[in-house]
Protein backbone atom coordinates (compact mmCIF):
# COMPACT_ATOMS: atom_id res chain seq x y z
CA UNK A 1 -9.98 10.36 -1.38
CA UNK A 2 -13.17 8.81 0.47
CA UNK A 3 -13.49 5.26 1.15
CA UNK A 4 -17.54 4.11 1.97
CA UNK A 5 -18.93 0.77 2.97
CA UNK A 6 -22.62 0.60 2.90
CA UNK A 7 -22.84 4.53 3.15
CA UNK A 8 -20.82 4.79 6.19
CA UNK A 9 -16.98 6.54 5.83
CA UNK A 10 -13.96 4.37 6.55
CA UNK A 11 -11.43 7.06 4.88
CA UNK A 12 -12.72 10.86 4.23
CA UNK A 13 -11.66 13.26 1.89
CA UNK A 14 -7.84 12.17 2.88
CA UNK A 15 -5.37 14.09 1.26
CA UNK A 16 -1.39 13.38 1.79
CA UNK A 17 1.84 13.52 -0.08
CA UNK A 18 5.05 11.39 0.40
CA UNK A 19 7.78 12.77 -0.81
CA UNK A 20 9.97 10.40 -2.98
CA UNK A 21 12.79 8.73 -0.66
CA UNK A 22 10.87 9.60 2.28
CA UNK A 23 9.50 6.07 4.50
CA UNK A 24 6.29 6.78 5.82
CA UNK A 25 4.06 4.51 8.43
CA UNK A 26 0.33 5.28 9.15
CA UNK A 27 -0.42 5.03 13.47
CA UNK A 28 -3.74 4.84 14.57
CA UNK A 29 -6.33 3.12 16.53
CA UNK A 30 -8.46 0.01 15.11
CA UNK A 31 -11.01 1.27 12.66
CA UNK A 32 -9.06 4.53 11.37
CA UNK A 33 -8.79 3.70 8.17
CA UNK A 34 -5.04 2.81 7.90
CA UNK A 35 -5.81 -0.63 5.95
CA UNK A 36 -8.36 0.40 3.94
CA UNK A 37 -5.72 3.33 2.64
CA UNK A 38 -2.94 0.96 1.86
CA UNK A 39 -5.54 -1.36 -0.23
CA UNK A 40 -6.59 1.49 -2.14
CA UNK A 41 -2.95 2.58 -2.77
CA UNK A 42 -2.39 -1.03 -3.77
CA UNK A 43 -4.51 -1.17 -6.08
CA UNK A 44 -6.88 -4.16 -4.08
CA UNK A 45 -9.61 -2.35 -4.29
CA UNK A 46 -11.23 1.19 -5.52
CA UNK A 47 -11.61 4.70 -3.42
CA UNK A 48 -15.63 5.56 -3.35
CA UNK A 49 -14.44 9.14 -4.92
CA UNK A 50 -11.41 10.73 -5.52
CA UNK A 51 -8.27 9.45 -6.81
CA UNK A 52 -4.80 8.25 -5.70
CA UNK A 53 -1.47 8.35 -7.23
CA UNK A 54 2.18 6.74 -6.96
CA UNK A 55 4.55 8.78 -8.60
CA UNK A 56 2.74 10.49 -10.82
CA UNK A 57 0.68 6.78 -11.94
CA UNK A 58 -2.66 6.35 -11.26
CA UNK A 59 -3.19 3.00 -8.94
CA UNK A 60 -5.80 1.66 -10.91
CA UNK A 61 -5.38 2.93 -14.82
CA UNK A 62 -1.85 2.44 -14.40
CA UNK A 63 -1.51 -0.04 -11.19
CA UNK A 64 1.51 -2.07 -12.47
CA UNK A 65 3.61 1.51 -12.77
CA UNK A 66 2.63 2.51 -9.80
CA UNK A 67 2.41 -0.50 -7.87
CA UNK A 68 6.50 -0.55 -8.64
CA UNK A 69 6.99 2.06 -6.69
CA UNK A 70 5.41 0.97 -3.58
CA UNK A 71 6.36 -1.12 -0.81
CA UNK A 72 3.66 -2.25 1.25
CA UNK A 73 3.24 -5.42 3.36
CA UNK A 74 0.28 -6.57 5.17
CA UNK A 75 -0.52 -7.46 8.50
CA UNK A 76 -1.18 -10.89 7.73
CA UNK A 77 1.27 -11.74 4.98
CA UNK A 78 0.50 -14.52 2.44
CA UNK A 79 3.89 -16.82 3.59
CA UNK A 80 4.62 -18.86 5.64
CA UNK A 81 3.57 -18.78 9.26
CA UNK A 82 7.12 -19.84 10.38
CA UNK A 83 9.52 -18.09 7.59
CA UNK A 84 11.73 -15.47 9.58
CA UNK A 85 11.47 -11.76 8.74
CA UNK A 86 14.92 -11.90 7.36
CA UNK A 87 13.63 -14.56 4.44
CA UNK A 88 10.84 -13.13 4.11
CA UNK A 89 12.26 -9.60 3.13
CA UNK A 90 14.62 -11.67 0.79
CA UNK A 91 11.94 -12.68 -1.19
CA UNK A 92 9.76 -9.75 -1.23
CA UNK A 93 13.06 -7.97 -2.39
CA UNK A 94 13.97 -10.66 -5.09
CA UNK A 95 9.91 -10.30 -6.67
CA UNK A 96 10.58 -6.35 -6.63
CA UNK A 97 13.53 -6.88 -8.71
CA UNK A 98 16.10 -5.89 -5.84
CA UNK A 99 19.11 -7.62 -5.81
CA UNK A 100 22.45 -7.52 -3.47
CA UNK A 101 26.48 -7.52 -5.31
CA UNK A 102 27.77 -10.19 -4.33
């Protein structure tokens, strides 16, 4: 998958596979293309070429299927400045569809 603005590369020909029940986190320095990937995978905006899927679902022909089976939150999340991590999980989990037993 390859990610251009204005000609130049942010992502190039990346290629990687996460296998289901496996947590993975991207590391890297400013500008490596870590945010641009997780955009693409959630379906907020389109690769240049190539194509990405989430199990098996294509992220933008099928972006609701596939967008169910990731988890992804951004650096600046659309909540409140003050909300605690702890609420904040509780309500990402509750508009996933997650829900504790009593």
């Amino acid at each position: 998958m390859t990610k251009r603005y204005a000609g130049q590369p942010a992502i190039q020909d990346l290629n990687f596979e996460v296998g289901q029940g496996e947590i993975m986190g991207f590391l890297g320095p400013n500008g490596a293309g870590k945010t641009t990937t997780m955009r693409i995978l959630a379906s907020f905006m389109p690769a240049t070429s190539g194509r990405a899927t989430i199990a098996g679902f294509d992220v933008f022909e099928q972006s609701l299927q596939a967008r169910a089976h990731l988890g992804y939150m951004p650096e600046n999340v659309p909540l409140y400045n003050d909300m605690r991590v702890t609420n904040t999980l509780t309500i990402v989990r509750g508009l996933k569809g997650f829900h504790t037993a009593a």
